[in-house]
Protein backbone atom coordinates (compact mmCIF):
# COMPACT_ATOMS: atom_id res chain seq x y z
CA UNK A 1 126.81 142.47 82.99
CA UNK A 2 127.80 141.37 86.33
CA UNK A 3 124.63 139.65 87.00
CA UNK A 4 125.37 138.05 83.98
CA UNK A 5 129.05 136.51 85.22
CA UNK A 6 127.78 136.02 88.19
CA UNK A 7 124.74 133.77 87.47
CA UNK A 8 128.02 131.39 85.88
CA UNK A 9 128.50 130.35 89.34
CA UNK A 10 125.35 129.47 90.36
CA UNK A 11 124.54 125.62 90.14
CA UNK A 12 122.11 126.17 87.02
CA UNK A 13 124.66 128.23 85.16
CA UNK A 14 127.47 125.49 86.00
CA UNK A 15 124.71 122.81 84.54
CA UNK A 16 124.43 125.14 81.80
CA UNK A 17 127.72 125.42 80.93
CA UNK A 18 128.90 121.59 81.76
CA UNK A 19 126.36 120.82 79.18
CA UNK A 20 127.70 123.31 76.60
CA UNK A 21 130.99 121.60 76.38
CA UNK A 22 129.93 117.73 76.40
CA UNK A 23 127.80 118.98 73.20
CA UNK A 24 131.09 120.04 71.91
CA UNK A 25 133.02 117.59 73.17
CA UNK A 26 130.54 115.09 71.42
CA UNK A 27 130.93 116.94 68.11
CA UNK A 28 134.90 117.03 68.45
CA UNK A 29 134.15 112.56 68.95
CA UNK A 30 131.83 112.78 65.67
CA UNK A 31 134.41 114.49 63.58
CA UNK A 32 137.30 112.24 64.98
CA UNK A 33 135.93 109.31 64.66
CA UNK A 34 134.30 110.02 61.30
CA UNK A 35 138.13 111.45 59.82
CA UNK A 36 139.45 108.02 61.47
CA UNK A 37 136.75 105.70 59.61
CA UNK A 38 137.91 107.06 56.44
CA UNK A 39 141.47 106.42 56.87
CA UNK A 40 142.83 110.22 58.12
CA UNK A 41 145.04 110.41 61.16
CA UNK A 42 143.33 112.70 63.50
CA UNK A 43 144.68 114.48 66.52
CA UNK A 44 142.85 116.54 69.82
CA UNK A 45 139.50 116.69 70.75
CA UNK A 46 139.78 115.09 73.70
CA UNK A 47 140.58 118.08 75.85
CA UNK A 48 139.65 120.71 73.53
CA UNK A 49 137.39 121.06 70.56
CA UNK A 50 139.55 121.40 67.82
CA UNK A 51 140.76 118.28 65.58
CA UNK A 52 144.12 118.85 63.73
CA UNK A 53 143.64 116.34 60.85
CA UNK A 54 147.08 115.26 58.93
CA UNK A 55 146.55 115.75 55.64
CA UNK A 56 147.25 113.09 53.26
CA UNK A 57 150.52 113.31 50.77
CA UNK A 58 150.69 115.52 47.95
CA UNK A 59 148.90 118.26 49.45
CA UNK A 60 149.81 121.51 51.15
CA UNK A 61 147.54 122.80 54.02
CA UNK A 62 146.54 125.22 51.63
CA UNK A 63 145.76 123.19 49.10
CA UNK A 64 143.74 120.35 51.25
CA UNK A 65 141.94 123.12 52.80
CA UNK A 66 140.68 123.70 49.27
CA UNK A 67 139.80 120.55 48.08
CA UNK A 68 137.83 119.82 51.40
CA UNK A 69 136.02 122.90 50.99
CA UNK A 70 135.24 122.40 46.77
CA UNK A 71 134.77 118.44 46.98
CA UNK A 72 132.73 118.08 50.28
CA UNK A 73 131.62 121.84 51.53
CA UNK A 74 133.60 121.20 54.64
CA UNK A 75 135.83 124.20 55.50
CA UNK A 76 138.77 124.00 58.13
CA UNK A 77 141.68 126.51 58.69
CA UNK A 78 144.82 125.24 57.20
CA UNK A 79 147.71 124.49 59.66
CA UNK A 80 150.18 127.05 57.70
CA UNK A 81 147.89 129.22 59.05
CA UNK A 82 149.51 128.83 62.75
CA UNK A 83 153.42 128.82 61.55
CA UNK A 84 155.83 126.53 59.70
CA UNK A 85 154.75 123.76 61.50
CA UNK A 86 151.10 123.67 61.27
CA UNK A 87 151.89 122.53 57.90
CA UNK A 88 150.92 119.43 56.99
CA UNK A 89 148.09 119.37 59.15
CA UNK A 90 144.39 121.24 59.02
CA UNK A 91 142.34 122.04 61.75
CA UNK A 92 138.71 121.62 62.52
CA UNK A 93 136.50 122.67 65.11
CA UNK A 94 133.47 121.01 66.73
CA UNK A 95 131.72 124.46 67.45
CA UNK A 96 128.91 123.68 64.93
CA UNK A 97 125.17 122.18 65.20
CA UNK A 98 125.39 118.43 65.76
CA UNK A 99 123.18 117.87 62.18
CA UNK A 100 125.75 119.68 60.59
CA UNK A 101 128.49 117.59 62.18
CA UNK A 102 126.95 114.22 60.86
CA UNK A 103 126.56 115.79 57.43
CA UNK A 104 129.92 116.46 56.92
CA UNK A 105 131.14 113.48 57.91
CA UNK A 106 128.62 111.84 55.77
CA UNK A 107 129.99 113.46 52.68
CA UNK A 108 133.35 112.21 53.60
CA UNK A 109 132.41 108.75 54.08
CA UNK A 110 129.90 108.49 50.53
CA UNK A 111 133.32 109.45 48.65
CA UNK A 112 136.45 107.11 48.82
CA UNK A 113 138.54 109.98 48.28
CA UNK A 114 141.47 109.53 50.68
């Protein structure tokens, strides 16, 4: 195990792991600009990758998280979820496989559902 941390210093395991997060960092882009082409406010992913997408009127976190997940097989976790005022906001993450990304922002773009 401590060969392990330790090879995160070398300067293969920092190429390693600067690589890791622009992968992510490119997903969190993906899924913003996607949510943002079809009209959803989107916040984050810039510095981190999770997206907190506001979720349009007439839904609960709860209740978006649902239709997101039934109407285009994308799940989030609803803001609720993190206190009183996560509400009115879901969040996604970009720690998926890039294919998958594009897919699901696809599905969200075929549909004029927002």
């Amino acid at each position: 195990m401590q060969r392990g941390a330790e090879a995160i210093y070398s300067d293969e395991g920092q190429a390693e792991v600067k690589n890791l997060i622009g992968y992510y960092m490119t997903n969190a882009k993906i899924i913003r600009d996607g949510l943002n082409a079809v009209g959803l406010t989107a916040y984050g992913g810039i510095n981190a990758p999770y997206i907190w997408l506001e979720i349009p009127k007439g839904f609960t976190s709860w209740q978006y998280f649902d239709y997101l997940l039934n109407q285009f097989h994308i799940v989030g976790t609803p803001g609720a979820g993190f206190g009183a005022c996560g509400e009115g906001y879901l969040r996604l993450t970009s720690f998926g496989g890039r294919e998958k990304i594009f897919d699901a922002m696809n599905r969200l773009k075929s549909v004029n559902a927002f």
